[in-house]
Protein backbone atom coordinates (compact mmCIF):
# COMPACT_ATOMS: atom_id res chain seq x y z
CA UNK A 1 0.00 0.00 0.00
CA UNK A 2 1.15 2.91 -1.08
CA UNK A 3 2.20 6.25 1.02
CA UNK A 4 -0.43 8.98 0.91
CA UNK A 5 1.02 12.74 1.21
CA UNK A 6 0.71 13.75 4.71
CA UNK A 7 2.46 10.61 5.47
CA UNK A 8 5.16 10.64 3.27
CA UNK A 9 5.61 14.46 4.39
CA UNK A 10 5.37 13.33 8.31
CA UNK A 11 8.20 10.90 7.14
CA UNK A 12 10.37 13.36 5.34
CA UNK A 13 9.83 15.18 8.57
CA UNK A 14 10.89 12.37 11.17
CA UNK A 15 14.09 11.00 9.00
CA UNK A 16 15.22 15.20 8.60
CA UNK A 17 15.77 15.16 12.18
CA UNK A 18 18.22 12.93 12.31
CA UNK A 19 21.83 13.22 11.90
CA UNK A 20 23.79 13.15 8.53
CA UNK A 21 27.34 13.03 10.11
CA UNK A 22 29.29 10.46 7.30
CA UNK A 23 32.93 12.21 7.47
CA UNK A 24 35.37 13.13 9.89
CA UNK A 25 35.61 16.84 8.78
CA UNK A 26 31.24 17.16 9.20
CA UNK A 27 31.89 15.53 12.56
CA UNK A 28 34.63 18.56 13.17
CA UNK A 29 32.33 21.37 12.03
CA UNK A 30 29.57 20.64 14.24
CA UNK A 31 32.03 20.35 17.38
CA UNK A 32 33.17 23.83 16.26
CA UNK A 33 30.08 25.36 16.00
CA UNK A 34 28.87 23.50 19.38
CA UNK A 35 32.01 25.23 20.90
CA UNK A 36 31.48 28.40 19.40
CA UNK A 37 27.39 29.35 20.27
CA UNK A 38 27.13 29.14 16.65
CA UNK A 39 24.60 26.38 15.19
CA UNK A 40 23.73 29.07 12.69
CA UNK A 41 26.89 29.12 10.61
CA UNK A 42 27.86 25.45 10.97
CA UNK A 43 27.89 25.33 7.34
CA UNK A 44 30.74 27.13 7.50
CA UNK A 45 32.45 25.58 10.30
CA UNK A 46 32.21 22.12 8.30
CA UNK A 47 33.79 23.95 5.13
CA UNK A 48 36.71 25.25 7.45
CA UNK A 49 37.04 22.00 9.35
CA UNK A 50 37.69 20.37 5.35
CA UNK A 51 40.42 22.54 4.30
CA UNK A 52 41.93 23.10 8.23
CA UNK A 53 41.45 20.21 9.45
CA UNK A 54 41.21 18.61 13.19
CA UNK A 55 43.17 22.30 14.21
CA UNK A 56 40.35 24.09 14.02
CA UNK A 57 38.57 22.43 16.63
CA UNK A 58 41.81 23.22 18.85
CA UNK A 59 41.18 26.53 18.15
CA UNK A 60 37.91 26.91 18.43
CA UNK A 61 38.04 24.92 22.57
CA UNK A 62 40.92 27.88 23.21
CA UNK A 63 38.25 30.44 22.22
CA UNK A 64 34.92 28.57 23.94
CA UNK A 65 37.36 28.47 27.41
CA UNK A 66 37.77 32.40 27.12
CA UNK A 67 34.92 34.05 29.66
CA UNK A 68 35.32 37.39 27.70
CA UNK A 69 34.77 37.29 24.56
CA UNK A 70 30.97 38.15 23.54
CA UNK A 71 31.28 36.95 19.99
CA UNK A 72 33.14 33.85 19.67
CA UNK A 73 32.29 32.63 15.98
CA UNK A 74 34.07 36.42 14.93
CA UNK A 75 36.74 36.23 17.12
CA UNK A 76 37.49 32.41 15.96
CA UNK A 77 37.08 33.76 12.40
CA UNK A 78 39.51 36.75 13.14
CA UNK A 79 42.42 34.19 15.23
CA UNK A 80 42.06 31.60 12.33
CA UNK A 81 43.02 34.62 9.43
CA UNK A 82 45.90 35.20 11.91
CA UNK A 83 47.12 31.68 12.20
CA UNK A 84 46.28 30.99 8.63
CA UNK A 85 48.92 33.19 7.36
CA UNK A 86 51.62 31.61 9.44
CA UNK A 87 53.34 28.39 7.71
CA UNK A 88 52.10 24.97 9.19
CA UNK A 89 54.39 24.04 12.14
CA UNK A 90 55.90 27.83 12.94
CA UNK A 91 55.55 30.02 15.58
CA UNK A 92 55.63 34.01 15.58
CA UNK A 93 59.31 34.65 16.27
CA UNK A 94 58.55 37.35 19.12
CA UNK A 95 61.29 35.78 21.26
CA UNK A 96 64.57 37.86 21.42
C-alpha cells in the first residue's frame, strides 16, 4: 500500500531530524560550532574543518574556554586569518 502525502511528508519530517554526520571533517564542524554558540553558521564551520582540518577544533576549545569574549564565531574567524597566514608548524618569532 502505497504512502499517501501527509504521510510521506510526516516521514520526510521524522528521518530530517536525524543526523547526517558520514565524514570526519562534518563531525569537526559541528564540534566547532557547538564550541562556538554558533549552530547558525555550521555550514561554514564544516567547510573550514575540510580545508583546516582537526586544528580548528583546537582553536575553536581555546576560544569557547575564554569568559570574555561576547562573539566567539568572529573572534574564531579573526584568530584563524591570523594563524592561517603563518606556515604549518611555525611560531611568531617574538622571542629575542
Amino acid at each position: 500500500m502505497p504512502l499517501d502525502d501527509t504521510e510521506y511528508l510526516a516521514l520526510l519530517k521524522d528521518r530530517a531530524k536525524e543526523s547526517h554526520v558520514y565524514k570526519k571533517f562534518q563531525l569537526i564542524g559541528l564540534e566547532v560550532a557547538q564550541f562556538l554558540e554558533d549552530e547558525a553558521h555550521k555550514s561554514l564551520y564544516i567547510k573550514l574543518a575540510k580545508t583546516h582540518g582537526i586544528r580548528i577544533l583546537r582553536l575553536a576549545k581555546d576560544v569557547a574556554e575564554r569568559k570574555n569574549v561576547a562573539n566567539k564565531g568572529a573572534y574564531f574567524m579573526k584568530l584563524l586569518t591570523l594563524v592561517g597566514k603563518q606556515p604549518h608548524g611555525k611560531r611568531s618569532n617574538n622571542r629575542k
